[in-house]
C-alpha atoms as a PDB file:
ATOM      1  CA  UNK A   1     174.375  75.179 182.017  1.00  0.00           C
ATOM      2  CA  UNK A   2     171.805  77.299 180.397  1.00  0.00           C
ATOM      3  CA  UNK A   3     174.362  80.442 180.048  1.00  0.00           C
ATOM      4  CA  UNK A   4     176.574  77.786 178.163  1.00  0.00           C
ATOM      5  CA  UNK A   5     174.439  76.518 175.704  1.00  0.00           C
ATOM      6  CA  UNK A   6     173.367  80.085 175.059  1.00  0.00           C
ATOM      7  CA  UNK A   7     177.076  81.488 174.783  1.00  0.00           C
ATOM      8  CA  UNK A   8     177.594  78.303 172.430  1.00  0.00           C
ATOM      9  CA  UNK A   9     174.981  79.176 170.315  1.00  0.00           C
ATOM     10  CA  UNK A  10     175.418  82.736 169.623  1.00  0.00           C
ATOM     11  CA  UNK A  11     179.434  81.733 169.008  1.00  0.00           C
ATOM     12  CA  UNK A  12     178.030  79.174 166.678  1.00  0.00           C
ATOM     13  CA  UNK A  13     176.094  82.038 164.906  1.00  0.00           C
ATOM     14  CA  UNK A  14     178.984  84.764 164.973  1.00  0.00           C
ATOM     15  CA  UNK A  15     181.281  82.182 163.547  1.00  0.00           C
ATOM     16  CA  UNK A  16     178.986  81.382 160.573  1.00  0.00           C
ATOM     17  CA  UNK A  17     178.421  84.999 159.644  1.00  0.00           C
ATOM     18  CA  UNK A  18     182.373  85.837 160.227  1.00  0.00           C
ATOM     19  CA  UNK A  19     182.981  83.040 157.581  1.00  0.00           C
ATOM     20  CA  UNK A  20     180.423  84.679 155.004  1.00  0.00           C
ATOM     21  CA  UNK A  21     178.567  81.234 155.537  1.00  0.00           C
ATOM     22  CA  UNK A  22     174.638  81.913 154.630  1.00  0.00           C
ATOM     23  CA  UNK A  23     171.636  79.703 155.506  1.00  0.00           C
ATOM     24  CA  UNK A  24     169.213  80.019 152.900  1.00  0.00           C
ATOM     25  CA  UNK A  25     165.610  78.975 153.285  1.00  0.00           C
ATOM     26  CA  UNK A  26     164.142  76.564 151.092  1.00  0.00           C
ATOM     27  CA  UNK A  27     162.103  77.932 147.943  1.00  0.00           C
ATOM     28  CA  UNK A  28     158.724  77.081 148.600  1.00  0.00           C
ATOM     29  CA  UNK A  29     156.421  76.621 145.344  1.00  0.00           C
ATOM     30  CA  UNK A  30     152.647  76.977 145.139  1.00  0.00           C
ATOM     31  CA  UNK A  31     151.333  74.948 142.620  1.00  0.00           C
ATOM     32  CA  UNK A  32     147.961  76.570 141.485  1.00  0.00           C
ATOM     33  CA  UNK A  33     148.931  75.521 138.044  1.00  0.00           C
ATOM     34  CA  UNK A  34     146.065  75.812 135.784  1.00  0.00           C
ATOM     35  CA  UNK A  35     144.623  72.767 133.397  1.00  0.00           C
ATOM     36  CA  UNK A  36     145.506  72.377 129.851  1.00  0.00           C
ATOM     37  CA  UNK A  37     141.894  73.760 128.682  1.00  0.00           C
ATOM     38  CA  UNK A  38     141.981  76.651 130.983  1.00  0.00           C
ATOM     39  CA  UNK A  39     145.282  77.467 129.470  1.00  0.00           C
ATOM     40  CA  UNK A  40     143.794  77.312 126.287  1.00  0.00           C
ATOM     41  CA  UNK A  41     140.716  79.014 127.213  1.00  0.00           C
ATOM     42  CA  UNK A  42     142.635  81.857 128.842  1.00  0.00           C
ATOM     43  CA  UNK A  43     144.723  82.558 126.558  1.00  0.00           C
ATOM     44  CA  UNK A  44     142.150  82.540 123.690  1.00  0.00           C
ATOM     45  CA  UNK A  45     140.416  84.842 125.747  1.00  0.00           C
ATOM     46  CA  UNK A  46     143.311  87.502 125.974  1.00  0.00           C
ATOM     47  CA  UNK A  47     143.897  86.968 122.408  1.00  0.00           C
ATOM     48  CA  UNK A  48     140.354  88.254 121.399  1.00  0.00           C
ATOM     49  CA  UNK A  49     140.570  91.182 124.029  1.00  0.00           C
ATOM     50  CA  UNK A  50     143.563  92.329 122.154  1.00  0.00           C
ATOM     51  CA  UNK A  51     141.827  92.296 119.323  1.00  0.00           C
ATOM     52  CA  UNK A  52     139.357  94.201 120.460  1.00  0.00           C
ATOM     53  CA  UNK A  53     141.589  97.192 122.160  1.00  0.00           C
ATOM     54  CA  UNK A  54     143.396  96.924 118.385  1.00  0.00           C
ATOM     55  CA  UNK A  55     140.150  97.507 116.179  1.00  0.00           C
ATOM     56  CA  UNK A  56     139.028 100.106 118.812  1.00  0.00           C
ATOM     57  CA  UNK A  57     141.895 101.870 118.646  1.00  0.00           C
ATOM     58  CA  UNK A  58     142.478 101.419 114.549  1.00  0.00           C
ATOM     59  CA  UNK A  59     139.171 102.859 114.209  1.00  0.00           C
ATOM     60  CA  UNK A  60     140.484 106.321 116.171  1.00  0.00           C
ATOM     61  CA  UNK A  61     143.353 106.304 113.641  1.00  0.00           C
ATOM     62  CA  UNK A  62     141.481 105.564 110.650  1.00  0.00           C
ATOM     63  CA  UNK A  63     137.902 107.403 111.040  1.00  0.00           C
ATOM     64  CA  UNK A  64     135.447 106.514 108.440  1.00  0.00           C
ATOM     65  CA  UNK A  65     137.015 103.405 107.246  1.00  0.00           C
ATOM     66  CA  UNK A  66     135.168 100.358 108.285  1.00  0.00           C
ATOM     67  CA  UNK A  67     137.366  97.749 109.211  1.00  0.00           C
ATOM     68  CA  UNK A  68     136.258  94.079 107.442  1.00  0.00           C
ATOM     69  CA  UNK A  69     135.496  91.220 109.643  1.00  0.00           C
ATOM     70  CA  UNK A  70     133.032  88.696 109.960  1.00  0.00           C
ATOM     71  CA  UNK A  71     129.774  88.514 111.881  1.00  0.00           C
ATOM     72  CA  UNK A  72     131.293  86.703 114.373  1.00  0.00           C
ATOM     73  CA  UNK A  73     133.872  88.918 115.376  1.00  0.00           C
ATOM     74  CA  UNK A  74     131.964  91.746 114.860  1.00  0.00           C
ATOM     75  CA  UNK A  75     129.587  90.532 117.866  1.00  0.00           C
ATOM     76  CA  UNK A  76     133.158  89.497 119.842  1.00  0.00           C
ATOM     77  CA  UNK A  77     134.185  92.673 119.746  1.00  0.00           C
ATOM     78  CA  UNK A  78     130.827  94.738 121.026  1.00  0.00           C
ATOM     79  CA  UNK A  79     129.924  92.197 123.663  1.00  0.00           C
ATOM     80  CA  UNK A  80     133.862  92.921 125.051  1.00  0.00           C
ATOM     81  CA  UNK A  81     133.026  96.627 124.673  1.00  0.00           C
ATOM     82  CA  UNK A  82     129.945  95.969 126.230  1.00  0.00           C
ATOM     83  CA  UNK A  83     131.269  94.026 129.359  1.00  0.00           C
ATOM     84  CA  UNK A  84     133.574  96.912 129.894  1.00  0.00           C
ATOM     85  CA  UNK A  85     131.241  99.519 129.516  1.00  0.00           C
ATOM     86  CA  UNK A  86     128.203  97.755 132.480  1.00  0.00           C
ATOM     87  CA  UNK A  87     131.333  96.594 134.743  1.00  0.00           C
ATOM     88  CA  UNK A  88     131.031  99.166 137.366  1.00  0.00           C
ATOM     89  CA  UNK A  89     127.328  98.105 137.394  1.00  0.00           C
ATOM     90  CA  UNK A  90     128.020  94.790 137.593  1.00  0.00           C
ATOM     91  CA  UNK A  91     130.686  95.716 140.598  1.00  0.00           C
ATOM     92  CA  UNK A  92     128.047  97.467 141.934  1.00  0.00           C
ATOM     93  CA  UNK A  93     125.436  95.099 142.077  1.00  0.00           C
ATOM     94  CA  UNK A  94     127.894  92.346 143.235  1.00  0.00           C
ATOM     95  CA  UNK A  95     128.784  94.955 146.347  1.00  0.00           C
ATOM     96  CA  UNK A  96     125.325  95.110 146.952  1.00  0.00           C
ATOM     97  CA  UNK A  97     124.634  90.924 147.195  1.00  0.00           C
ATOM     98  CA  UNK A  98     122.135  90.958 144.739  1.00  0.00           C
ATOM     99  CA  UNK A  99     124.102  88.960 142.061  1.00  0.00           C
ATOM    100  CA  UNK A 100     127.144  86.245 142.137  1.00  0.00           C
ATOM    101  CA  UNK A 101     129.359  84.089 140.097  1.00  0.00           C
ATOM    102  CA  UNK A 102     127.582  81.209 139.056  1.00  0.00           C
ATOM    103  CA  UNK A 103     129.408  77.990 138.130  1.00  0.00           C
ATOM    104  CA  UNK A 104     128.680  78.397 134.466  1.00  0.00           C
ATOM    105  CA  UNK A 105     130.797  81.170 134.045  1.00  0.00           C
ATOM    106  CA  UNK A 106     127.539  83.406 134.393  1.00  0.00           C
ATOM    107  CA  UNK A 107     125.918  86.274 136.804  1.00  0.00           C
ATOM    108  CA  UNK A 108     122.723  85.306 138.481  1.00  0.00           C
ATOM    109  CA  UNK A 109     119.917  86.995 140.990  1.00  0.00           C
ATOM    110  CA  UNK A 110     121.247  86.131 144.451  1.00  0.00           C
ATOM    111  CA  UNK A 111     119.413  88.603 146.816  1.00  0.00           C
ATOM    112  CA  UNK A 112     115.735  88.317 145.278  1.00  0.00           C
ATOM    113  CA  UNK A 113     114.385  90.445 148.871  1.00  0.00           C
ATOM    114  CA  UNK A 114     116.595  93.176 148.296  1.00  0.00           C
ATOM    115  CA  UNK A 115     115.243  93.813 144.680  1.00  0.00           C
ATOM    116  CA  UNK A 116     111.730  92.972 145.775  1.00  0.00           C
ATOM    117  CA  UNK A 117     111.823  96.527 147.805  1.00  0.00           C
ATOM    118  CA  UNK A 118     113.288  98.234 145.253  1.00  0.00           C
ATOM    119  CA  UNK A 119     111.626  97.838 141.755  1.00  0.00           C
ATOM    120  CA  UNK A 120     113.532 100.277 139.910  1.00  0.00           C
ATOM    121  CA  UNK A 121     116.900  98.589 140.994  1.00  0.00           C
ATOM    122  CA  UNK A 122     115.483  95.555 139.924  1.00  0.00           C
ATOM    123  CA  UNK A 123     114.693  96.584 136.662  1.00  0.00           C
ATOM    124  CA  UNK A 124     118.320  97.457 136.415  1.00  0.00           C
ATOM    125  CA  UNK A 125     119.828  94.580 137.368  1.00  0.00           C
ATOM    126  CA  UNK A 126     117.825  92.336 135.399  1.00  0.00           C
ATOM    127  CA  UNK A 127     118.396  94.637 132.042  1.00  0.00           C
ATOM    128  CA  UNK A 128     122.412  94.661 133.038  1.00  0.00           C
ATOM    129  CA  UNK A 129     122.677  90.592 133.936  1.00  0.00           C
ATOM    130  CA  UNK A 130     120.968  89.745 130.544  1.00  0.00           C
ATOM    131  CA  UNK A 131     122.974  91.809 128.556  1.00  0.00           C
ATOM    132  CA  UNK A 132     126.444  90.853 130.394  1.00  0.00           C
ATOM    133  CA  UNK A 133     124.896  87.113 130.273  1.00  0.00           C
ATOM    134  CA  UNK A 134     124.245  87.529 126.387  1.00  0.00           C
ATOM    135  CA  UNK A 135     128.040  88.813 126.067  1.00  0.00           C
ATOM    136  CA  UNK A 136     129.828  86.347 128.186  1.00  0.00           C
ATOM    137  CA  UNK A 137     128.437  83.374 126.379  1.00  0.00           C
ATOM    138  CA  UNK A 138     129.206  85.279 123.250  1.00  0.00           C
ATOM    139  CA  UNK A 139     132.296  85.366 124.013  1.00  0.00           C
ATOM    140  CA  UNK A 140     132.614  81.534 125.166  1.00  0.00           C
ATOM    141  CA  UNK A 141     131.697  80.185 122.206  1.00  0.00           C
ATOM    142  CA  UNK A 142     133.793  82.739 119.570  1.00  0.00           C
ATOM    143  CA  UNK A 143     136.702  81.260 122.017  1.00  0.00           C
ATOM    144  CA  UNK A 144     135.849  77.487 121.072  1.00  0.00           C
ATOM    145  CA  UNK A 145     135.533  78.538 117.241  1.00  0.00           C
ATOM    146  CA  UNK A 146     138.496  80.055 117.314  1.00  0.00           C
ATOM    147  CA  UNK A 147     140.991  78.174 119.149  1.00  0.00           C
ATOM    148  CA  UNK A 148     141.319  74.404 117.031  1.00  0.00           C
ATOM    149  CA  UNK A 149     142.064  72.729 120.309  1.00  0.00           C
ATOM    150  CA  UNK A 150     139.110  73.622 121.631  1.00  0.00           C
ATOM    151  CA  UNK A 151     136.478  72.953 119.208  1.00  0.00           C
ATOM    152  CA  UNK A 152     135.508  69.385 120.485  1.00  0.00           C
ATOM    153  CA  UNK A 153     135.607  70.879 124.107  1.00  0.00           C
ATOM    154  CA  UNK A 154     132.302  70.505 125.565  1.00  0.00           C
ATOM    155  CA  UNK A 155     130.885  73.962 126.380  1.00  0.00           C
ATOM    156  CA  UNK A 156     130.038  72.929 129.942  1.00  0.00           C
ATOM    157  CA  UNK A 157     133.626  72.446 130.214  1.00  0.00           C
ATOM    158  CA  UNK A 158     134.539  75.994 128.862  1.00  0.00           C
ATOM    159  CA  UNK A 159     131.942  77.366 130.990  1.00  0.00           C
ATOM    160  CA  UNK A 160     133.723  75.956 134.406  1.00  0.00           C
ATOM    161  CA  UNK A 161     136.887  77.820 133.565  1.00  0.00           C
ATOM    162  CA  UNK A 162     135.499  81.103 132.894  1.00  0.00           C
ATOM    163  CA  UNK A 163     133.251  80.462 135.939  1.00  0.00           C
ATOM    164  CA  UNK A 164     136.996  79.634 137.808  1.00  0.00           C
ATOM    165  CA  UNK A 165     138.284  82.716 136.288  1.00  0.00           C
ATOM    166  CA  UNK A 166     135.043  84.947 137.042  1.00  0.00           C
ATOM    167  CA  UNK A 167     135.383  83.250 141.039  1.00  0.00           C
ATOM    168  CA  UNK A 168     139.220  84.249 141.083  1.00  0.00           C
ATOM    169  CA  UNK A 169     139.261  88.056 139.416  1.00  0.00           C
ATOM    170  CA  UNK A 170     136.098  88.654 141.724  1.00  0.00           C
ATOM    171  CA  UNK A 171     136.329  90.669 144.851  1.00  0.00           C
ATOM    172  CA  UNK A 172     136.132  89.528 148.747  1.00  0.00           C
ATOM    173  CA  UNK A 173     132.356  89.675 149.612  1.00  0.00           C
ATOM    174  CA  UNK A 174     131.284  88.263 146.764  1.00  0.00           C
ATOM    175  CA  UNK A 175     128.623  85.478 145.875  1.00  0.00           C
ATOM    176  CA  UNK A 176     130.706  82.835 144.187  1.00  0.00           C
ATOM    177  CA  UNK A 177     129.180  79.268 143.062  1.00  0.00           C
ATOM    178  CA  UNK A 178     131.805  76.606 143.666  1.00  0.00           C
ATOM    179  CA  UNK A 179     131.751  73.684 140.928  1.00  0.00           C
ATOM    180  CA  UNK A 180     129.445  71.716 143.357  1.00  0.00           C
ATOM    181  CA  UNK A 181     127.193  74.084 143.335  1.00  0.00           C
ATOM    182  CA  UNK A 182     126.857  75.791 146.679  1.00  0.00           C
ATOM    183  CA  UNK A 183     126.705  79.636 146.885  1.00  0.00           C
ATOM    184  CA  UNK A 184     129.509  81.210 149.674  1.00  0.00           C
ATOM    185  CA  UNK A 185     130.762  84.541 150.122  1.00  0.00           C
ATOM    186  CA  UNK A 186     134.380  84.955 148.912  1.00  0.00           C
ATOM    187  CA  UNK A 187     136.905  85.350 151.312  1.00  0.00           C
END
């Protein structure tokens, strides 16, 4: 009986593919579709990191001619240098467990016993999170004043997606404060 149902099956299966008959599986969607605002928010954010890889390299074609701009994006522009000059030591320092991702879109002092014992590392870190602190909130609040949509957004809400976005682009092993405010290692 067994042999039967076998034989039956695998004729079943020849028959199928002799006929140019396909199964397909079903398309399977993930829906990690992102909010209106952190649409907005994202893509205001890639907007003024063009603009900054566009002045940077307008300024190698055109030495000695200062580019005008206001105040504003003036500071955009160096706190996005900025970040990507201190990101290895930021890397660094998240490798190490001595800072996370904070749920306001900011680094803070996780490992306080690990800097204790070493002052000069300390002194590092601190200098590096204040400055990268300074520019990402810089950078938060050029991307409400520039995007119209955003302007009556609440800055605590701004601050959640770049603390989502900071919590997505960083690595496995990494403090990470979810939005109810416990501290985990990312997986």
């Amino acid at each position: 009986m067994k042999k039967s149902i076998f034989t039956g099956g695998i004729f079943i299966l020849v028959f199928i593919g002799l006929n140019g008959c396909s199964i397909k599986a079903p398309e399977v969607t993930v829906s990690g579709e992102k909010t209106t605002l952190e649409k907005q928010v994202v893509g205001t954010y890639q907007e003024i990191e063009n603009d900054a890889d566009m002045v940077a390299s307008t300024r190698a074609l055109e030495a000695g001619k200062k580019p005008v701009m206001s105040i504003e994006k003036r500071l955009v522009l160096k706190a996005i240098q900025d970040r990507k000059f201190n990101q290895d030591d930021v890397e660094q320092f998240k490798r190490l467990g001595v800072v996370g991702e904070n749920n306001k879109g900011l680094l803070e002092i996780r490992n306080t016993d690990k800097l204790e014992k070493k002052p000069e590392l300390k002194k590092r870190v601190l200098a590096i999170l204040k400055a990268e602190n300074y520019d990402r909130k810089i950078i938060m609040k050029r991307i409400i004043q520039v995007n119209e949509k955003l302007k009556n957004a609440p800055l605590k809400e701004i601050q959640s997606v770049f603390a989502k976005m900071n919590r997505e682009n960083s690595k496995p092993g990494t403090w990470i404060q979810l939005p109810n405010g416990k501290w985990m290692k990312k997986k």
